[in-house]
Protein backbone atom coordinates (compact mmCIF):
# COMPACT_ATOMS: atom_id res chain seq x y z
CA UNK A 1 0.00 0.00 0.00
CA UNK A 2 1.43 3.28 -1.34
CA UNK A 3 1.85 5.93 1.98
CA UNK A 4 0.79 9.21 1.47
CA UNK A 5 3.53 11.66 2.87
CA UNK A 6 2.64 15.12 3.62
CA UNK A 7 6.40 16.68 3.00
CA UNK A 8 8.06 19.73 4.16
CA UNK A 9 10.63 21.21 2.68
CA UNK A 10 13.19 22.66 4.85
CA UNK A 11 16.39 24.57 3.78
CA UNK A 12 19.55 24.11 5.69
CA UNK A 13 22.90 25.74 4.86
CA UNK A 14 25.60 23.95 6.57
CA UNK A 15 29.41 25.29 5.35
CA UNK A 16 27.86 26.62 2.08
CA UNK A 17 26.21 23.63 1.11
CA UNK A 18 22.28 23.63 0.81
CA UNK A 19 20.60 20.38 2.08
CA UNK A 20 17.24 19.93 1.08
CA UNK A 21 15.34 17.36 3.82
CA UNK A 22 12.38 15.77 3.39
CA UNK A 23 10.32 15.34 6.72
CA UNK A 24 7.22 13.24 6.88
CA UNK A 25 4.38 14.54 8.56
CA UNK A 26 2.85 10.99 9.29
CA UNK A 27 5.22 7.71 9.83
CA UNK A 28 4.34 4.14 9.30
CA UNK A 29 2.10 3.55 12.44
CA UNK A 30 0.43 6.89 12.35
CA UNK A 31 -0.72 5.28 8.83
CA UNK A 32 -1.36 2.15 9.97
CA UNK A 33 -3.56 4.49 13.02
CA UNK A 34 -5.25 5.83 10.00
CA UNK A 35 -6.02 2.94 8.17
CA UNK A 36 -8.02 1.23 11.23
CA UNK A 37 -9.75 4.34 11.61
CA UNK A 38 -10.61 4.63 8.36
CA UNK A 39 -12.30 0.83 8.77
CA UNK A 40 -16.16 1.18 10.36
CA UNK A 41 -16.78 -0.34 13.96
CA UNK A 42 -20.19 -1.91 13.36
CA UNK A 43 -22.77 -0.31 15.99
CA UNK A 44 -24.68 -3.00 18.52
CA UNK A 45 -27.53 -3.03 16.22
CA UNK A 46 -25.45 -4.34 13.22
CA UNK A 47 -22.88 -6.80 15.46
CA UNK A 48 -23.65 -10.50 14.04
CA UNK A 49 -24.32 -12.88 17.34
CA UNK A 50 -20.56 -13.85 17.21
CA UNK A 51 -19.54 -10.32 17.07
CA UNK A 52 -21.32 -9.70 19.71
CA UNK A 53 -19.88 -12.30 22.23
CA UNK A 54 -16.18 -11.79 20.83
CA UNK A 55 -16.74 -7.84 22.17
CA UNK A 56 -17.78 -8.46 25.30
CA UNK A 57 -15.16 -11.24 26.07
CA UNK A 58 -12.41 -8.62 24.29
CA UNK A 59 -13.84 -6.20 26.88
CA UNK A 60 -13.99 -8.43 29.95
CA UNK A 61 -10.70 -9.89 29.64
CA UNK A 62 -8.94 -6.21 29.12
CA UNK A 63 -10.94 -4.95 32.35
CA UNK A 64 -9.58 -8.12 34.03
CA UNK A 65 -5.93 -7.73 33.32
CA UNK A 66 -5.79 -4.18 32.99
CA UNK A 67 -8.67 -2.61 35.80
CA UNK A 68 -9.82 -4.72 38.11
CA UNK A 69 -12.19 -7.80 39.10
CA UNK A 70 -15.29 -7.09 37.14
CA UNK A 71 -17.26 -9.55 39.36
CA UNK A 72 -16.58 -7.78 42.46
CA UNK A 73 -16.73 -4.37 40.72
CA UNK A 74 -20.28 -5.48 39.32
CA UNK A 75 -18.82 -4.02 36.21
CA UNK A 76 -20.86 -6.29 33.97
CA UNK A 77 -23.90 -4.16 34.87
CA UNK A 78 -22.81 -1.62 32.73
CA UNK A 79 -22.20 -3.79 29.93
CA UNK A 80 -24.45 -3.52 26.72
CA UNK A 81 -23.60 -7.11 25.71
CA UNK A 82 -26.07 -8.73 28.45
CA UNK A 83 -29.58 -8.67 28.69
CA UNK A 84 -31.21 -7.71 32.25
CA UNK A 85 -32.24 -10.96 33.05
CA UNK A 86 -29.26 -12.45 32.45
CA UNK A 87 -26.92 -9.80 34.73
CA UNK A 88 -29.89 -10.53 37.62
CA UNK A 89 -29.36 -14.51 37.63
CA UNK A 90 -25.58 -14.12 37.64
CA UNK A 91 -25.85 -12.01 40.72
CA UNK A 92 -28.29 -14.24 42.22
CA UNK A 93 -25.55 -16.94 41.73
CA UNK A 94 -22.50 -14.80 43.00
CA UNK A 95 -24.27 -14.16 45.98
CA UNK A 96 -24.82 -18.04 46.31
CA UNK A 97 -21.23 -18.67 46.71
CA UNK A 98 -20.44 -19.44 49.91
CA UNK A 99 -16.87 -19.26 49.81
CA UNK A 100 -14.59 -19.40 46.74
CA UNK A 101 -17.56 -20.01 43.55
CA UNK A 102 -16.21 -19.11 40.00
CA UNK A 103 -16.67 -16.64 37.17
CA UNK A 104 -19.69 -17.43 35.27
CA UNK A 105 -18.64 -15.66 32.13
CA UNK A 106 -15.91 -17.93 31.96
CA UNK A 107 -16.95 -20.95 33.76
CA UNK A 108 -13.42 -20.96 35.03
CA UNK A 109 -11.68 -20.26 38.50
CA UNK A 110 -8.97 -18.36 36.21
CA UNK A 111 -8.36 -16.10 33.67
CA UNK A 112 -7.94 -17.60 30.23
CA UNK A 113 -5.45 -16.13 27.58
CA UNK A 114 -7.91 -15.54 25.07
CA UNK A 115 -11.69 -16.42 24.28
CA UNK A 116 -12.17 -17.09 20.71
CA UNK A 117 -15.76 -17.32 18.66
CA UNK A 118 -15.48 -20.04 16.32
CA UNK A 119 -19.09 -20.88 15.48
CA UNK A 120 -22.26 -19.32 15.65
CA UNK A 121 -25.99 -20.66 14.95
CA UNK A 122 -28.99 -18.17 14.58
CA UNK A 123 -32.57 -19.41 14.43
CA UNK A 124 -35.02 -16.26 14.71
CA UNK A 125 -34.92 -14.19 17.52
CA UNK A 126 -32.09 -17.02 19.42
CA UNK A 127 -28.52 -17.77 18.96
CA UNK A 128 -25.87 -20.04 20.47
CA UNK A 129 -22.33 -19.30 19.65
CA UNK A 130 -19.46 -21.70 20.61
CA UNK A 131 -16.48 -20.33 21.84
CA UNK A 132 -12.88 -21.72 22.83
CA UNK A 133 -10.64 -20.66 25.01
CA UNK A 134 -6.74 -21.31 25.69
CA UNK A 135 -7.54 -24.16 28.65
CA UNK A 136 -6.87 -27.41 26.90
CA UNK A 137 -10.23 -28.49 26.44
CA UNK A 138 -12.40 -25.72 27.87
CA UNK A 139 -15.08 -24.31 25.93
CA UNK A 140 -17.91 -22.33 25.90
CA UNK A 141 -21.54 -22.16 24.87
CA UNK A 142 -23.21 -19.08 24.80
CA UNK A 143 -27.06 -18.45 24.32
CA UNK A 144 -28.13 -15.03 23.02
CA UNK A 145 -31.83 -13.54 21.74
CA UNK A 146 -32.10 -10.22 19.60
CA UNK A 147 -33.83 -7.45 21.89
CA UNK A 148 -33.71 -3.61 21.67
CA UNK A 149 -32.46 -4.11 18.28
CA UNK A 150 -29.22 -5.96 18.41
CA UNK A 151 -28.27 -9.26 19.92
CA UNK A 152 -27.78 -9.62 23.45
CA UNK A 153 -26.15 -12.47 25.72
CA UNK A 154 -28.86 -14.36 27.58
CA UNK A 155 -26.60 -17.26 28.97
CA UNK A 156 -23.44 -18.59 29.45
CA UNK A 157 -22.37 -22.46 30.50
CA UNK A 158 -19.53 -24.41 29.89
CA UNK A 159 -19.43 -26.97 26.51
CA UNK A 160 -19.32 -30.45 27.77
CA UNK A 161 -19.19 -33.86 26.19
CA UNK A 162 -21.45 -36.43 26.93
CA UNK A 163 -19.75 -38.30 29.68
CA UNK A 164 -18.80 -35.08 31.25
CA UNK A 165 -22.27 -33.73 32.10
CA UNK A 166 -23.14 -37.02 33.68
CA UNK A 167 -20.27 -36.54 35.43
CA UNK A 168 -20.70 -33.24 36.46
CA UNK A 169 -24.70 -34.21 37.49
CA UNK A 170 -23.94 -37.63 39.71
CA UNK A 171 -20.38 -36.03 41.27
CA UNK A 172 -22.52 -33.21 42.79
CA UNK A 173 -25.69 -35.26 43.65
CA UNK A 174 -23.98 -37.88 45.28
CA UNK A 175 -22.05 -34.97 47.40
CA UNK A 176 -25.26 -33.28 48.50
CA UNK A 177 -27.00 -36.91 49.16
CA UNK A 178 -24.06 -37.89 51.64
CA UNK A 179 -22.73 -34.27 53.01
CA UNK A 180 -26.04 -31.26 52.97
CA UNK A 181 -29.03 -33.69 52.82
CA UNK A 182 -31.69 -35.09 50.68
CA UNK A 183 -31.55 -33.77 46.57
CA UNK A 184 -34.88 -35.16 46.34
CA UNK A 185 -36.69 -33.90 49.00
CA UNK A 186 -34.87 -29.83 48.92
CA UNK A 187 -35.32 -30.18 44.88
CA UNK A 188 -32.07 -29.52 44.03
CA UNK A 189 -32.71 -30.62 40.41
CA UNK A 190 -35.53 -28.25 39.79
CA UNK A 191 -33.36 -25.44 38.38
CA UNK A 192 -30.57 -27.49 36.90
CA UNK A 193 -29.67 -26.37 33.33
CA UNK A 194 -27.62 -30.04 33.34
CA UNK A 195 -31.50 -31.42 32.97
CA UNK A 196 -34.29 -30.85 30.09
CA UNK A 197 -37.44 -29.36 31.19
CA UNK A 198 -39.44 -32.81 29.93
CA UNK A 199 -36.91 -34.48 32.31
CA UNK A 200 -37.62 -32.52 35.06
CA UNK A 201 -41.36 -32.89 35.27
CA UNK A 202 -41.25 -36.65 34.51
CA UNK A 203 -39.41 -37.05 37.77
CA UNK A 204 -41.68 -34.74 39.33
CA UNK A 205 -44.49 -37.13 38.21
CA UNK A 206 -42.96 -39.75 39.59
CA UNK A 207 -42.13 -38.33 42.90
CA UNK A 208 -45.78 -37.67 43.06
CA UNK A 209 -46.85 -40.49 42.27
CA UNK A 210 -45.28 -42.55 45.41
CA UNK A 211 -47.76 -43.18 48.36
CA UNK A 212 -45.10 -44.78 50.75
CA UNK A 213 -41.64 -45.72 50.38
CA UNK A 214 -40.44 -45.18 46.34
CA UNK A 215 -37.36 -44.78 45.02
CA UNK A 216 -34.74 -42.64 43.79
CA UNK A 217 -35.35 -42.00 40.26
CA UNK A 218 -32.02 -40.62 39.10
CA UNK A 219 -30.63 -43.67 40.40
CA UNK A 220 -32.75 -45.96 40.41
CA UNK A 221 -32.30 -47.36 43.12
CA UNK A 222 -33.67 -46.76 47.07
CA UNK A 223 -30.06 -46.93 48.55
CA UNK A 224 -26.91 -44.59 47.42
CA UNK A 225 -24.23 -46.40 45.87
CA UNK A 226 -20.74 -45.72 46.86
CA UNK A 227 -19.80 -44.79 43.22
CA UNK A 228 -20.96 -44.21 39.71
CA UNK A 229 -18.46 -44.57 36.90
CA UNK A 230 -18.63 -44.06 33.22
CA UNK A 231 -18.40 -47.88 31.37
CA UNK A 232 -19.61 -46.74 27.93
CA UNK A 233 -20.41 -43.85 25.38
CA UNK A 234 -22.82 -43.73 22.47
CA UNK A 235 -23.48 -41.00 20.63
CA UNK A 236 -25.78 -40.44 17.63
CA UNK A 237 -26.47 -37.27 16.18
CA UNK A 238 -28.36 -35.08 18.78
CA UNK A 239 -28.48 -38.24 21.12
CA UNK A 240 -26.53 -40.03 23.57
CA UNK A 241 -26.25 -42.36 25.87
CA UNK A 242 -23.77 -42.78 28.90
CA UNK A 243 -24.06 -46.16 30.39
CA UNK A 244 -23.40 -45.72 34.24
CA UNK A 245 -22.12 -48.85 36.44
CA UNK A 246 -21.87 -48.76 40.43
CA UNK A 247 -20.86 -51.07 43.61
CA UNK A 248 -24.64 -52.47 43.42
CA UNK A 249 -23.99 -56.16 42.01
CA UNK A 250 -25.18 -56.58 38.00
CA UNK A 251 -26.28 -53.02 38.09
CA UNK A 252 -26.15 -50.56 35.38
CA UNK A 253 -27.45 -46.85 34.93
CA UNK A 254 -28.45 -46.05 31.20
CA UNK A 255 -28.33 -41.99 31.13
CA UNK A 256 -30.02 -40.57 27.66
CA UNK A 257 -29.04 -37.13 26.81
CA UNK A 258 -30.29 -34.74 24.25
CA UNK A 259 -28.18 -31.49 22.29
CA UNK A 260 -29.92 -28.77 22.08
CA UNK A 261 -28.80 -25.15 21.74
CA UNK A 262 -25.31 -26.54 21.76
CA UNK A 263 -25.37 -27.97 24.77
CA UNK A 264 -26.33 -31.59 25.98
CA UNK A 265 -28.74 -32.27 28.24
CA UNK A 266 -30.02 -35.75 30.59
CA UNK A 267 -33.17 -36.43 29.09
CA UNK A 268 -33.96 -39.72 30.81
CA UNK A 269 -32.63 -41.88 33.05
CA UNK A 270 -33.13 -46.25 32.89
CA UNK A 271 -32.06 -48.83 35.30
CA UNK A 272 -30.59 -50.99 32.97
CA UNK A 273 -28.92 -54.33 35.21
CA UNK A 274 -26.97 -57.27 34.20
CA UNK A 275 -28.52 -60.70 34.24
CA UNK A 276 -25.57 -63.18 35.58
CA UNK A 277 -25.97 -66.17 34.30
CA UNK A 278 -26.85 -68.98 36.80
CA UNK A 279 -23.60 -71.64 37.19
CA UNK A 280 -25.11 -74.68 37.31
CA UNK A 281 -24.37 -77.33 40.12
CA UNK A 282 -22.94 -80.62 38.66
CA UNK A 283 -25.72 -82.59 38.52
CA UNK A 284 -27.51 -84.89 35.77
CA UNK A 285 -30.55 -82.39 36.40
CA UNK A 286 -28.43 -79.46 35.69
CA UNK A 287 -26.82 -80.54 32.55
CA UNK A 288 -29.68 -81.62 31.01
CA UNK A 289 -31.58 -78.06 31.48
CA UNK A 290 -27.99 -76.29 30.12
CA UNK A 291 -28.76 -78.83 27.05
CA UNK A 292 -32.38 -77.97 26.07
CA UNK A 293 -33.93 -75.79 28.53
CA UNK A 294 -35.41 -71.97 27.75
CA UNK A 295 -34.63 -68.98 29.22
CA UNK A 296 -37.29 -66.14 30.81
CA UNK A 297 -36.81 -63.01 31.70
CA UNK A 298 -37.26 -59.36 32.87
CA UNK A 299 -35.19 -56.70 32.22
CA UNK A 300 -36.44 -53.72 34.53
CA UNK A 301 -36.06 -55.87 37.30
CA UNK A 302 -33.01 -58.10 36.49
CA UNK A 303 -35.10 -61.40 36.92
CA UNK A 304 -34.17 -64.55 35.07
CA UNK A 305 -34.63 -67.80 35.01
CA UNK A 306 -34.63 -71.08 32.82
CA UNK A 307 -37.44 -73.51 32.20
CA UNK A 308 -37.91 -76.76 30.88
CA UNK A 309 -38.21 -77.10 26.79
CA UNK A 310 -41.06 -79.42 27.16
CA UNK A 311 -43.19 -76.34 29.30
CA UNK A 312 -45.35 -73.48 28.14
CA UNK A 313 -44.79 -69.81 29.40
CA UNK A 314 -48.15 -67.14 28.88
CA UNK A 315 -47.90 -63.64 30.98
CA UNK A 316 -51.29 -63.03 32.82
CA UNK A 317 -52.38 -59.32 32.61
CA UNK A 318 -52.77 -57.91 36.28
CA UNK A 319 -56.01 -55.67 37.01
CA UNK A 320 -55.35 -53.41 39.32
CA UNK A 321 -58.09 -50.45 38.94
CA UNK A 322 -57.76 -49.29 42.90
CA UNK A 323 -53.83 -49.18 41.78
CA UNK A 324 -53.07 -50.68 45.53
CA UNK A 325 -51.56 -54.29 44.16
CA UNK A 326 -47.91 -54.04 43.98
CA UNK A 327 -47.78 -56.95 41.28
CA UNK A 328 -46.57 -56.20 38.00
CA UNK A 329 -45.78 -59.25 35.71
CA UNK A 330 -47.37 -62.42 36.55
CA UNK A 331 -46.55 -64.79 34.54
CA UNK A 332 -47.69 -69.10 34.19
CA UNK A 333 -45.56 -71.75 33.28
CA UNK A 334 -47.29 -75.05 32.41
CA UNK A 335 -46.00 -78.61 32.34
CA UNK A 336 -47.32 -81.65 30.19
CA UNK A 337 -48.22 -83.15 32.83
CA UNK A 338 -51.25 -82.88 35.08
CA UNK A 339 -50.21 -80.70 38.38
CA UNK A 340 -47.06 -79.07 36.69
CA UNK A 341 -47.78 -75.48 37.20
CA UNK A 342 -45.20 -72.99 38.24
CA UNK A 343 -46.73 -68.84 38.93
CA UNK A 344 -44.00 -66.28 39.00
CA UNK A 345 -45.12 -62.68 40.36
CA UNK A 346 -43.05 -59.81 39.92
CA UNK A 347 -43.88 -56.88 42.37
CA UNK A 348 -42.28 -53.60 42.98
CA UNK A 349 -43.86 -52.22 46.21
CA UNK A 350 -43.05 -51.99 50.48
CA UNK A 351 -43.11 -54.64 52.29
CA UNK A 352 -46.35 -53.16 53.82
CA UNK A 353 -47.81 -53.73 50.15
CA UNK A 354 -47.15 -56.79 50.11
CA UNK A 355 -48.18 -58.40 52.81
CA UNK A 356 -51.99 -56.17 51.88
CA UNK A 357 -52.11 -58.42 48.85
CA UNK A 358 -50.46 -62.01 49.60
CA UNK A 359 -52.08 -64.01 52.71
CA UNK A 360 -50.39 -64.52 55.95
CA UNK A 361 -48.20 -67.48 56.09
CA UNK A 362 -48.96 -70.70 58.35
CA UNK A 363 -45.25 -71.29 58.68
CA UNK A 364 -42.62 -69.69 57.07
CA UNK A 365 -38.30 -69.74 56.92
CA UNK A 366 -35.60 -68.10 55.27
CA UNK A 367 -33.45 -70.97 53.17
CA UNK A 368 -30.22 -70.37 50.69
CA UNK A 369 -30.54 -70.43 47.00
CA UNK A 370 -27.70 -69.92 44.93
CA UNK A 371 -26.29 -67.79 47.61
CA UNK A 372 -28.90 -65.65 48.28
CA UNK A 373 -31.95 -65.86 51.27
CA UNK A 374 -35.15 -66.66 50.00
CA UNK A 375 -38.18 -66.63 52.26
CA UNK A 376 -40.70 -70.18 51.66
CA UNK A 377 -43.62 -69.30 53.09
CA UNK A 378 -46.75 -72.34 53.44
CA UNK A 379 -50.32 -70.73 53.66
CA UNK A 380 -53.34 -72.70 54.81
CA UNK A 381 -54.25 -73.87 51.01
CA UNK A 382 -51.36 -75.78 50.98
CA UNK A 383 -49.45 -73.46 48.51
CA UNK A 384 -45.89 -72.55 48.70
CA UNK A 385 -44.47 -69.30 48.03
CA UNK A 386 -40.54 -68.78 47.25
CA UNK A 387 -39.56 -64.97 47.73
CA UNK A 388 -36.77 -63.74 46.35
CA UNK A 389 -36.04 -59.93 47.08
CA UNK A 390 -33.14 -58.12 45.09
CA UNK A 391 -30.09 -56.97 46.70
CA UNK A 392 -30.10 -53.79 45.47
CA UNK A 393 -33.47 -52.40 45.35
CA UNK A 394 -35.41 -54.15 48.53
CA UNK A 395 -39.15 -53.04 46.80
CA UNK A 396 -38.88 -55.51 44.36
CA UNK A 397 -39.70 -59.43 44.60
CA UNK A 398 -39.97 -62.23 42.51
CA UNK A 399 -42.65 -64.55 44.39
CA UNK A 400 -42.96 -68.14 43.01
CA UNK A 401 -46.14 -70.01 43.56
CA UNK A 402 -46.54 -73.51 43.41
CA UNK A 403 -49.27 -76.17 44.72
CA UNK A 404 -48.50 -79.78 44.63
CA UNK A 405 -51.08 -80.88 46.88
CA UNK A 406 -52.74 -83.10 43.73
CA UNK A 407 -49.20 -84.93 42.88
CA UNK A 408 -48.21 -87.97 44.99
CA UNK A 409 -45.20 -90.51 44.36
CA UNK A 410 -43.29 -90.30 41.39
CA UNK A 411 -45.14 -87.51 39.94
CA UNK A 412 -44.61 -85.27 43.06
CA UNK A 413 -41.33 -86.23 42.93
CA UNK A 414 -40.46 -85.42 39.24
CA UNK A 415 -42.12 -82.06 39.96
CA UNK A 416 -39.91 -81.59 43.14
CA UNK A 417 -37.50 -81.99 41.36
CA UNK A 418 -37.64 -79.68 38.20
CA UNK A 419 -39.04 -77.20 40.61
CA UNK A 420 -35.84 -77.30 42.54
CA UNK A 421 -33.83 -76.94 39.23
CA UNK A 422 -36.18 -74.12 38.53
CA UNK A 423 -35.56 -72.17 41.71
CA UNK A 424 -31.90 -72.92 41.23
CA UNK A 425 -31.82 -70.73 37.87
CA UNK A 426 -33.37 -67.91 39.44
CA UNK A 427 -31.49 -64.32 39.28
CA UNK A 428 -32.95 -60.76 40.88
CA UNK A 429 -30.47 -58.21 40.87
């Protein structure tokens, strides 16, 4: 680029000889001064939405290194980058901190080097724009909505995989269940941007929905494990899931999450547990059912067990219009033979629920199969019930009815006998 030099011509007579000098009026950086003058600042009303956030980070990071802390000075109340509501919720969360907090601008403890804008989205009157900064790995997603004319910021949080907003979710739930009380019952979650708004009132409807007892439903579980770690990642799109395992035995916690506006969300949240497959005792009995028997189960409540080929399996639908029967799945397995009948009922209720819908026992006792206690109860019509309760989640129960008051001899026997094997398949995690 050619410089334009203003030039003065100044006469000098030094021992008779006439210099002419040349003086320039503007040097190279008063041109360089002129040329970024001469280029337009654009006005709020005609900053793009990634204009817009790379200003106000340009000006908050100068007033950090250069004037002072703007969170303490309030100096973002000035700023013309933020809308109202926005400036109002970040000093509602300042004044949250109790001691030490963070800079919600910058979802950081410290200052970065730089903040730089490298996409932006626009849909109407909204906009997200992502943003990096010089932390390995730390970035930023920032919501804005076009008011008074230009575009304004309207939220800040930090961009997250996956993995890490489950993460970030169970690390601080799990503190506040063990150290400040319950999350449930104070409604921690209510306001948590971490959860979608569909999320949030489907736990709601099932916290409302529990008479007595219930469980937690972000874990799935009544007691609070000692740890939740991330086993697996799926993503797809705008949808994820982060599979969840814990110290509960067989157990699994599916998390679903959603992107929207940039930024992933927990939409759901499944109990999803292992079925452990039953080892089998060296026995004739037990090889032959490895060799040609069939296999049942329930996933929701980690029930399993094997059958003989020969026998029929038909789930019975349960009425329940009072909704007071705990019972969820019953289900019939028939033999060929006359008297071969085995009822399975899967219930998910208190113990107090229970015992409203099953009779008392005559005589009952707690016996060991496959390692775990299982209550046989004997009621006055001569039927017995197995119950099995799960280890991890004491609401639910797998109750097996069975009557063999019609068999005698070898019949009652043979039916002993596969109902034994039966029994010895069963899992309830």
């Amino acid at each position: 680029m050619q410089r334009l030099l203003v030039i003065l011509t100044v006469v000098v007579v030094l021992a008779g000889v006439t210099l002419w000098v040349v003086q320039p009026k503007f040097g190279p950086a008063d041109a360089l001064a002129e040329a970024k003058q001469s280029t337009p600042v654009p006005t709020l009303a005609q900053r793009t939405p990634g204009q817009t956030v790379q200003a106000f980070y340009d000006w908050y990071l100068d007033y950090s290194r250069n004037t002072g802390n703007a969170m303490v000075d309030k100096a973002y109340h000035d700023s013309p980058y933020l809308t109202p509501e926005y400036v109002q919720s970040v000093d509602e969360l300042i004044a949250s901190f109790d001691k030490g907090g963070y800079d919600p601008f910058l979802q950081a403890q410290d200052i970065p080097e730089f903040v730089t804008v490298e996409e932006e989205t626009v849909t109407g009157d909204k906009a997200v724009v992502t943003a990096n900064t010089s932390f390995p790995g730390h970035g930023l997603v920032v919501r804005l909505v076009l008011a008074d004319g230009g575009w304004k910021i309207d939220g800040i949080a930090r961009q997250m995989a996956p993995e890490q907003v489950v993460e970030s979710f169970y690390g601080y739930y799990l503190q506040y269940a063990r150290h400040e009380g319950n999350p449930l019952v104070d409604g921690i979650y209510k306001d948590s941007a971490i959860l979608t708004a569909e999320y949030i009132a489907k736990v709601e409807e099932i916290l409302a929905s529990f008479d007595k007892g219930g469980y937690d439903p972000f874990l799935q579980a009544q007691d609070l494990p000692e740890y939740l770690n991330v086993q697996d990642v799926v993503v797809a799109d705008d949808k994820a899931t982060v599979t969840l395992d814990s110290n509960f035995p067989g157990y699994e916690l599916m998390v679903d999450l959603v992107l929207a506006d940039g930024l992933w969300q927990i939409n759901d949240v499944r109990r999803e547990l292992q079925i452990t497959e039953p080892q089998p005792a060296p026995t004739a009995a037990e090889e032959s059912r490895d060799e040609g028997w069939q296999t049942y189960g329930i996933g929701r409540y980690a029930f399993e067990m094997a059958y003989p080929a020969d026998w029929t399996m038909q789930e019975a639908a349960v009425e329940d219009p009072e909704n007071v029967n705990p019972t969820e799945v019953v289900t019939v397995f028939t033999g060929p033979a006359a008297g071969q009948q085995v009822v399975v009922e899967l219930s998910d209720g208190t113990l107090e629920q229970y015992r409203s819908i099953y009779p008392q026992p005559e005589q009952s006792e707690t016996v060991e199969i496959n390692g775990q206690p299982v209550l046989v109860e004997q009621t006055a019509y001569e039927e017995t019930f197995y119950i099995f309760t799960s280890p991890s989640y004491s609401n639910y129960r797998a109750t097996v009815r069975v009557n063999l008051a019609g068999l005698q001899g070898a019949e009652l026997e043979a039916m002993q006998q596969t109902l034994d094997e039966m029994l010895r398949t069963i899992t309830l995690s």
